[in-house]
C-alpha atoms as a PDB file:
ATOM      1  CA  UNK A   1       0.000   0.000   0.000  1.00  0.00           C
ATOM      2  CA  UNK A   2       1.731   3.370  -1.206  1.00  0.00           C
ATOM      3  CA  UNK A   3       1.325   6.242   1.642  1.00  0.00           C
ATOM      4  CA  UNK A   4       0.319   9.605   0.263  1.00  0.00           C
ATOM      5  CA  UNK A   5      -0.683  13.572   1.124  1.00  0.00           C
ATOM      6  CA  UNK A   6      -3.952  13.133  -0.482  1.00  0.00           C
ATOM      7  CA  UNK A   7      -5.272  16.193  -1.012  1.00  0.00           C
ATOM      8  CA  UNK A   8      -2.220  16.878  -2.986  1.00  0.00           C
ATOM      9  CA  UNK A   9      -2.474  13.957  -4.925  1.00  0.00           C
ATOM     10  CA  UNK A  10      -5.974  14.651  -5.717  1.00  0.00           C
ATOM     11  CA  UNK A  11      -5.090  18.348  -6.909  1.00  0.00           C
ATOM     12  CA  UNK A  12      -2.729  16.784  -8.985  1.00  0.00           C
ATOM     13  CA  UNK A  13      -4.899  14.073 -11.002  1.00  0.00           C
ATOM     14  CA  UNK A  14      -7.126  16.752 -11.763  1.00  0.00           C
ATOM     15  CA  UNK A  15      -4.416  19.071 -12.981  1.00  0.00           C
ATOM     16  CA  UNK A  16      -3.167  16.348 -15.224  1.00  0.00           C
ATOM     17  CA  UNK A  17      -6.639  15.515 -16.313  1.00  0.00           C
ATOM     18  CA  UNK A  18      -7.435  19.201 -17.205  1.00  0.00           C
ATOM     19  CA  UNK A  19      -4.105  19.613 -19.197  1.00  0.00           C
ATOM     20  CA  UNK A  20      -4.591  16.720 -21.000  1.00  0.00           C
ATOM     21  CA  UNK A  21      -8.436  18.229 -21.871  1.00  0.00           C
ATOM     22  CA  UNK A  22     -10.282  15.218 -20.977  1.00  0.00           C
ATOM     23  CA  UNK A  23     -13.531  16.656 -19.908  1.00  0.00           C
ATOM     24  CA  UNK A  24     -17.065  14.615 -19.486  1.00  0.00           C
ATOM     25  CA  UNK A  25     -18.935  15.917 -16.217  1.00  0.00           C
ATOM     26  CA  UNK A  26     -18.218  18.744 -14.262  1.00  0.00           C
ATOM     27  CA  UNK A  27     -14.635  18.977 -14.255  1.00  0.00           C
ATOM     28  CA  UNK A  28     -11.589  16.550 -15.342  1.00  0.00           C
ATOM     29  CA  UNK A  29     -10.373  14.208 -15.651  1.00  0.00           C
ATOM     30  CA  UNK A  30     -13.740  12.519 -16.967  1.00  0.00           C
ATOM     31  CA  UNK A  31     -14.833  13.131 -13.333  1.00  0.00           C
ATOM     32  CA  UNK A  32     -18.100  11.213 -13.032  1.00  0.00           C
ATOM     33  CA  UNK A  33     -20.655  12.857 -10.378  1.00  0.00           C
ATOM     34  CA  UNK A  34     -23.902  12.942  -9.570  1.00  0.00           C
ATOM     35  CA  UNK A  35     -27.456  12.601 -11.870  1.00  0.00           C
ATOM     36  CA  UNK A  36     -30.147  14.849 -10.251  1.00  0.00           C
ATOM     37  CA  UNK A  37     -33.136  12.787 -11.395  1.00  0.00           C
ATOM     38  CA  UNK A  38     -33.499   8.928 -11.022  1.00  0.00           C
ATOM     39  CA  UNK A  39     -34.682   6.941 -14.316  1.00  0.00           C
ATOM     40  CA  UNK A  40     -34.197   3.970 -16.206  1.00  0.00           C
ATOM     41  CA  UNK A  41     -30.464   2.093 -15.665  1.00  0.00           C
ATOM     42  CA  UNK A  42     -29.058   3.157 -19.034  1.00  0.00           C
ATOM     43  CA  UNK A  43     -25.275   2.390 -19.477  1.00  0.00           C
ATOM     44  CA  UNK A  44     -22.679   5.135 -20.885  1.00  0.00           C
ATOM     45  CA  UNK A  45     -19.515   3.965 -22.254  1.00  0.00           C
ATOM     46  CA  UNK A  46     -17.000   6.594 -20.937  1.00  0.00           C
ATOM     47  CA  UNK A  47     -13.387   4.824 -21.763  1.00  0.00           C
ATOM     48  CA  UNK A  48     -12.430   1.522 -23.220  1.00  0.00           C
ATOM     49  CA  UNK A  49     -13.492  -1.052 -20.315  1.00  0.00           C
ATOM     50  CA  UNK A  50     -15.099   2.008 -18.012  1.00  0.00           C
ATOM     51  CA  UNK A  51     -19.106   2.243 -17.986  1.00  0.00           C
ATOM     52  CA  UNK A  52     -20.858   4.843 -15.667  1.00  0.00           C
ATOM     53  CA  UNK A  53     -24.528   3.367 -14.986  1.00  0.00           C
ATOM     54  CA  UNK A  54     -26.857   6.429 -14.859  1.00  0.00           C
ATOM     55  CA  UNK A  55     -30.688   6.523 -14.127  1.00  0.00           C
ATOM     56  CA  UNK A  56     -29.809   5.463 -10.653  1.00  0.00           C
ATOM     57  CA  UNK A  57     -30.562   9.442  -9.190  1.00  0.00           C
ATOM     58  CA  UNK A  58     -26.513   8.554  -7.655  1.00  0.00           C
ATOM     59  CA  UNK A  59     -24.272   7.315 -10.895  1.00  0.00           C
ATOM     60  CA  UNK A  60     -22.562   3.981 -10.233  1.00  0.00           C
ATOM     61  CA  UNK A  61     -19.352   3.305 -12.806  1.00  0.00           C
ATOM     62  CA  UNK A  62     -18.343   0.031 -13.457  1.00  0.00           C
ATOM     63  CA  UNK A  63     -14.832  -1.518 -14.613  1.00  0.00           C
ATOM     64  CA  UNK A  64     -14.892  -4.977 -16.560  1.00  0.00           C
ATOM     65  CA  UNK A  65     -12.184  -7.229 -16.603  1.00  0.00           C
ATOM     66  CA  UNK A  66     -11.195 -11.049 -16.454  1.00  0.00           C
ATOM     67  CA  UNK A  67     -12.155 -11.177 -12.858  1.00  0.00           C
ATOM     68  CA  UNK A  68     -15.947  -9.208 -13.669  1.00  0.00           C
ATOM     69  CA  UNK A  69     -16.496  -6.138 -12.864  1.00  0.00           C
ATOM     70  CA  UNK A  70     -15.166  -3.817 -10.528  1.00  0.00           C
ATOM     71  CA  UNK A  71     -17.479  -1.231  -9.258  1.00  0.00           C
ATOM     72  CA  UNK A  72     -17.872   2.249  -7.443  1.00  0.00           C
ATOM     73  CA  UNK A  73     -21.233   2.880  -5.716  1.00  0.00           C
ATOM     74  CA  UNK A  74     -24.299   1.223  -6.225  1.00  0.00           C
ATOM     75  CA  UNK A  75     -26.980   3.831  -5.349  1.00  0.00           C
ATOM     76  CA  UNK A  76     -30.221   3.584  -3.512  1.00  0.00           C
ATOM     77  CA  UNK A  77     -31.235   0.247  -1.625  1.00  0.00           C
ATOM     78  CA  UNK A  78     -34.793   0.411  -3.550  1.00  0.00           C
ATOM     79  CA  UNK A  79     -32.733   0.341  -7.105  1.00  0.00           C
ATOM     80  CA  UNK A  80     -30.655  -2.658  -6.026  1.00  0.00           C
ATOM     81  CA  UNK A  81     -32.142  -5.335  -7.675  1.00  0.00           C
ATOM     82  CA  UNK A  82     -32.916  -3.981 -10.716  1.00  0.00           C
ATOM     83  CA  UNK A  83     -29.064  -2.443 -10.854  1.00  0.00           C
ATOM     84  CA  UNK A  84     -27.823  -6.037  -9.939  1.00  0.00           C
ATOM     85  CA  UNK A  85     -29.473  -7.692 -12.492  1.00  0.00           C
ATOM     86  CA  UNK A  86     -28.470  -4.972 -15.238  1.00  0.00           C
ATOM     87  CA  UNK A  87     -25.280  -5.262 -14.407  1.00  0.00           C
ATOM     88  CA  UNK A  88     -25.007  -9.473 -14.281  1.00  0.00           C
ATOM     89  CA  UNK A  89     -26.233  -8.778 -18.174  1.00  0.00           C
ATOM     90  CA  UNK A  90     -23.609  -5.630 -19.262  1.00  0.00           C
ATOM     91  CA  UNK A  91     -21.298  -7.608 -22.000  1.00  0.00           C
ATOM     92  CA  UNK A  92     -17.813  -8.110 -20.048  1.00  0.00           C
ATOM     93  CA  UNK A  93     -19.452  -7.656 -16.394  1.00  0.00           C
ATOM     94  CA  UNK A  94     -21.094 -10.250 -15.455  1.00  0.00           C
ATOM     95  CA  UNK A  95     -20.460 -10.888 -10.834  1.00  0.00           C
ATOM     96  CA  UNK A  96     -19.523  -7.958  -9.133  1.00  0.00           C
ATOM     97  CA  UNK A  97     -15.991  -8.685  -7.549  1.00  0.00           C
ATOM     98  CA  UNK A  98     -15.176  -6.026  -5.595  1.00  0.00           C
ATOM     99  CA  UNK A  99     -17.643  -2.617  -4.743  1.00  0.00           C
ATOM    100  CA  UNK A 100     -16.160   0.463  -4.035  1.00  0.00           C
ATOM    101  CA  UNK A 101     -18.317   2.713  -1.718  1.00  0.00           C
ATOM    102  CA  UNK A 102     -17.210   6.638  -2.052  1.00  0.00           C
ATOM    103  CA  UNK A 103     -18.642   7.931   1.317  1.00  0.00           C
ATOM    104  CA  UNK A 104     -21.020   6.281   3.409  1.00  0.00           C
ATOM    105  CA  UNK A 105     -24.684   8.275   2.215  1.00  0.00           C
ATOM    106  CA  UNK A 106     -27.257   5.413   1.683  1.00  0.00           C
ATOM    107  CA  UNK A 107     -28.005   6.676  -1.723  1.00  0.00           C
ATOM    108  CA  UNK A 108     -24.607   5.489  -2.654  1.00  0.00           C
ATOM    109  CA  UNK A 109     -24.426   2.453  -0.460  1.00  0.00           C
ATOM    110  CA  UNK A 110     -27.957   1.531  -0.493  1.00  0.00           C
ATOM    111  CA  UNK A 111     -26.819  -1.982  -2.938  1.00  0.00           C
ATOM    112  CA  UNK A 112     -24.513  -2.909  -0.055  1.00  0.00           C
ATOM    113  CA  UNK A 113     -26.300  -5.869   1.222  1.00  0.00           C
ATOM    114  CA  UNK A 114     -27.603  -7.491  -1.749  1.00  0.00           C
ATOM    115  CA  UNK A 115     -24.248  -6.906  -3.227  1.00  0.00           C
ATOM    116  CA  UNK A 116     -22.297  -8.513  -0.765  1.00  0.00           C
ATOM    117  CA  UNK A 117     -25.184 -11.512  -0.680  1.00  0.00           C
ATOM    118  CA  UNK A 118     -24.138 -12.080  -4.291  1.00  0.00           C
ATOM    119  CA  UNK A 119     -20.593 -12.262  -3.352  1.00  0.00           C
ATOM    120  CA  UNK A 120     -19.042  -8.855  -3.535  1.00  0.00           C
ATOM    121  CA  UNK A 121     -16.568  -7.602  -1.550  1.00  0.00           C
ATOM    122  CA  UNK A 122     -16.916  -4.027  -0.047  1.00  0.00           C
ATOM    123  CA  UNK A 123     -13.959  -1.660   0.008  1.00  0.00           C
ATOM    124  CA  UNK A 124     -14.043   1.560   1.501  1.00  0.00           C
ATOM    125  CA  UNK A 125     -12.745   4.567   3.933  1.00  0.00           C
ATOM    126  CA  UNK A 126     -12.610   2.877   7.664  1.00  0.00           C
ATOM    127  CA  UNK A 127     -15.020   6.095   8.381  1.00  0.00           C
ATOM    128  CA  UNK A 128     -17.802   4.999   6.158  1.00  0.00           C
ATOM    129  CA  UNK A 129     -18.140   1.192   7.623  1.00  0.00           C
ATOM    130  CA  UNK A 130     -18.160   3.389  11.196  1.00  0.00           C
ATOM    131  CA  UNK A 131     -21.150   5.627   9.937  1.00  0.00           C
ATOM    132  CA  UNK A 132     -22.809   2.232   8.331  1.00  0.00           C
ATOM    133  CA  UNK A 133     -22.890   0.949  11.769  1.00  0.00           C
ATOM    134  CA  UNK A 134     -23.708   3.963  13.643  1.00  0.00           C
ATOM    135  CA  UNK A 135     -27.074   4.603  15.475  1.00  0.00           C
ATOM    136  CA  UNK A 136     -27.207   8.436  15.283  1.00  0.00           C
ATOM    137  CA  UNK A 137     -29.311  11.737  14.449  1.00  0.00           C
ATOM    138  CA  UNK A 138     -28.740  13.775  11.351  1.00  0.00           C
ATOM    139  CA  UNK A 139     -29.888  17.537  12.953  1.00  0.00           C
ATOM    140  CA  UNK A 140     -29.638  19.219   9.381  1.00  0.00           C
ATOM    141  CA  UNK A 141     -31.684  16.260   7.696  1.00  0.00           C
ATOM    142  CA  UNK A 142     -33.711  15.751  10.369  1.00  0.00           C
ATOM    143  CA  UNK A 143     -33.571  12.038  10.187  1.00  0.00           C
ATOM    144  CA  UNK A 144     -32.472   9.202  12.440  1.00  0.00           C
ATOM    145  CA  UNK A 145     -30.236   6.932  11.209  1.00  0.00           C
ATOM    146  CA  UNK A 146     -29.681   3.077  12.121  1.00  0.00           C
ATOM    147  CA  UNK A 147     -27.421   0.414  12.243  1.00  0.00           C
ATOM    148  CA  UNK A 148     -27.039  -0.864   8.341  1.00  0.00           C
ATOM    149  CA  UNK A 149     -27.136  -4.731   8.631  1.00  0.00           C
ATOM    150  CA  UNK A 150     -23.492  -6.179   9.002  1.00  0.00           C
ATOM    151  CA  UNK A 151     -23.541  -7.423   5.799  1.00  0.00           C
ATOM    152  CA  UNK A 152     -23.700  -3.737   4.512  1.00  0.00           C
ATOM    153  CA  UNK A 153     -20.585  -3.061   6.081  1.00  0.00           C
ATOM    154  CA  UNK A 154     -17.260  -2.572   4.081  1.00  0.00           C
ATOM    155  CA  UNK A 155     -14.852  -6.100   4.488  1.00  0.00           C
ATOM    156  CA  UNK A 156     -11.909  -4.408   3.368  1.00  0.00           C
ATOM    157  CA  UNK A 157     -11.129  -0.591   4.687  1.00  0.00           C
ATOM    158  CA  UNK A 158      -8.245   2.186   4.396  1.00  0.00           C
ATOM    159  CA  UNK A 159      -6.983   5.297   5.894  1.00  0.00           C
ATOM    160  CA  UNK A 160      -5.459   6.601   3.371  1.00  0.00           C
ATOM    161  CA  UNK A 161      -4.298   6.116   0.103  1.00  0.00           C
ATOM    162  CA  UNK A 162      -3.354   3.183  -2.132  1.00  0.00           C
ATOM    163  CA  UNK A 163      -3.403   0.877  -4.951  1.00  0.00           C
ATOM    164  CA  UNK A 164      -4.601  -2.184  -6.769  1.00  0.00           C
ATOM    165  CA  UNK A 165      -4.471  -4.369  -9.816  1.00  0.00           C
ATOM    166  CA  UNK A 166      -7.955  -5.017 -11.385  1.00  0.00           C
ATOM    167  CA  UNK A 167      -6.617  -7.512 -14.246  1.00  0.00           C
ATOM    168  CA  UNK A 168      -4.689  -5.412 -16.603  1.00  0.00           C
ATOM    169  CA  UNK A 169      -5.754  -1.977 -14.866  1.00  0.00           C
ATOM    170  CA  UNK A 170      -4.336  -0.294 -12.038  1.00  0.00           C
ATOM    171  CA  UNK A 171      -6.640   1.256  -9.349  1.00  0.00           C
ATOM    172  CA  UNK A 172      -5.422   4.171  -7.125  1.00  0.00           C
ATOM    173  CA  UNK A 173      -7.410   5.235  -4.392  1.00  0.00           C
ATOM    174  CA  UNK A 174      -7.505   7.760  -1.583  1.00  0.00           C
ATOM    175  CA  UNK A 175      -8.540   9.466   1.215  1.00  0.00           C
ATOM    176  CA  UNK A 176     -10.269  12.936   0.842  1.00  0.00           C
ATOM    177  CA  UNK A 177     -10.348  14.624   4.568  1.00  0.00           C
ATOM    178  CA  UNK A 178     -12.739  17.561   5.564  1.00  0.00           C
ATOM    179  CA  UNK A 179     -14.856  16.445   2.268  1.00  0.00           C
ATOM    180  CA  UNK A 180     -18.724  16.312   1.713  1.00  0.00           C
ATOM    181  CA  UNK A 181     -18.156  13.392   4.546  1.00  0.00           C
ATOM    182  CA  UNK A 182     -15.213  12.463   6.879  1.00  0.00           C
ATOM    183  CA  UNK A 183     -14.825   9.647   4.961  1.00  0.00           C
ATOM    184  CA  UNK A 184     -15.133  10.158   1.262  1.00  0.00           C
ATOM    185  CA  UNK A 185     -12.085   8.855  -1.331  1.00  0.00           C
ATOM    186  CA  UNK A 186     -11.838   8.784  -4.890  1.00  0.00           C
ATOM    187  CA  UNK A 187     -11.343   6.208  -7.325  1.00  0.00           C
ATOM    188  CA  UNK A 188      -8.589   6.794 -10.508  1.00  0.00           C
ATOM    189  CA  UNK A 189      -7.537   4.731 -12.980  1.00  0.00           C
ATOM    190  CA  UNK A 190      -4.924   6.202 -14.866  1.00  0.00           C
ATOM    191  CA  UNK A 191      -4.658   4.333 -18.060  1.00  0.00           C
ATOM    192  CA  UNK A 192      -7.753   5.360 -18.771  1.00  0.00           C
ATOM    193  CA  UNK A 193      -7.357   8.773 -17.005  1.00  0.00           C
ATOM    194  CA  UNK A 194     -10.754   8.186 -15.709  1.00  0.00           C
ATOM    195  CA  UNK A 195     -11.414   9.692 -11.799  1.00  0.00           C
ATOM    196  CA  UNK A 196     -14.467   8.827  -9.979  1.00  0.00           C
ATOM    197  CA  UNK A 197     -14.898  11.027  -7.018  1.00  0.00           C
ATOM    198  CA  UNK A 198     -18.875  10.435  -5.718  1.00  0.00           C
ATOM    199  CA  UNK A 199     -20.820  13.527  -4.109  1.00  0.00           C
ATOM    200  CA  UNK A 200     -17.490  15.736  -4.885  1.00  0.00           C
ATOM    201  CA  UNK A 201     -18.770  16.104  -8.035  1.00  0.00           C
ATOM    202  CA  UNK A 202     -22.235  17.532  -8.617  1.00  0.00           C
ATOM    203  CA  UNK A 203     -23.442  17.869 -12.391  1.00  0.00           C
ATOM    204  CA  UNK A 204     -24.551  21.219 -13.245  1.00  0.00           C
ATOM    205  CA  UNK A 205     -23.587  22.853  -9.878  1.00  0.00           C
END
């Protein structure tokens, strides 16, 4: 696991992504956000083996490879099923392998559980599997929150930065303090130049 100031390194993939004009959302590199308005699933090719899954209300991007597919966020709890099956049928995809949850909000983690039922393992910011199994009150929501079921819960947390091989891709990841959440990260996978940064990124605001 490579150590890294985040923040910094964050900066910087965006620099690089804006210098090399690759520009799809609200800033770059390709940074993939948030859809105002759920719909149907509908599937957006954004680079080679990288598909962002929109229609969700959250977006959920998905990576294919040898292994399946590798995936960030998986929206709302209500879309699960229907974004399980859609994605079990995507050409390359097929299981789920490993989700990636960006911050712990339910309408990005809301798939959790029926994910991990169907074998996927849950990596995230040690922070979000804390809020998952918090019992607390939201004051500027107004809303309680409870205890997620431990299979919702991430199997595989960080602190702060690193990196993975997903077949022939590598996947950097890393912490994102005093964010949206205390425990939000992005995703990048530079040979695609493709960054994946959740709630950071809000389409058209």
């Amino acid at each position: 696991m490579r150590m890294a100031a985040n923040r910094r390194e964050f900066l910087q993939v965006l620099a690089a992504g804006t210098a090399a004009g690759l520009s799809a959302c609200a800033f770059t590199p390709r940074a993939l956000g948030r859809s105002p308005v759920a719909e149907p699933l509908a599937a957006k090719v954004v680079a080679d083996n990288v598909v962002q899954i929109t229609g969700l209300g959250t977006n959920a991007v998905i990576v294919t490879g040898p292994e399946g597919a590798l995936m960030v966020d998986c929206g709302p709890a209500e879309r699960s099923e229907e974004l399980l099956r859609f994605v079990s049928k995507y050409p390359g995809a097929g299981r789920v392998s490993v989700l990636y949850n960006t911050h712990w909000h339910w309408d990005h983690t809301g798939g959790n559980e029926r994910f991990a039922k169907a074998g996927s393992k849950i990596a995230a910011h040690e922070n979000t599997k804390l809020w998952l199994g918090a019992n607390f009150f939201s004051d500027w929501q107004g809303r309680r929150y409870v205890p997620r079921p431990k299979e919702a819960w991430p199997t595989q947390t960080f602190y702060t930065s690193g990196k993975t091989a997903f077949g022939k891709d590598e996947v950097v990841y890393g912490y994102l303090p005093r964010a949206h959440t205390d425990g939000d990260i992005y995703i990048f996978l530079p040979r695609q130049n493709v960054l994946v940064a959740g709630d950071l990124v809000s389409v058209g605001s």
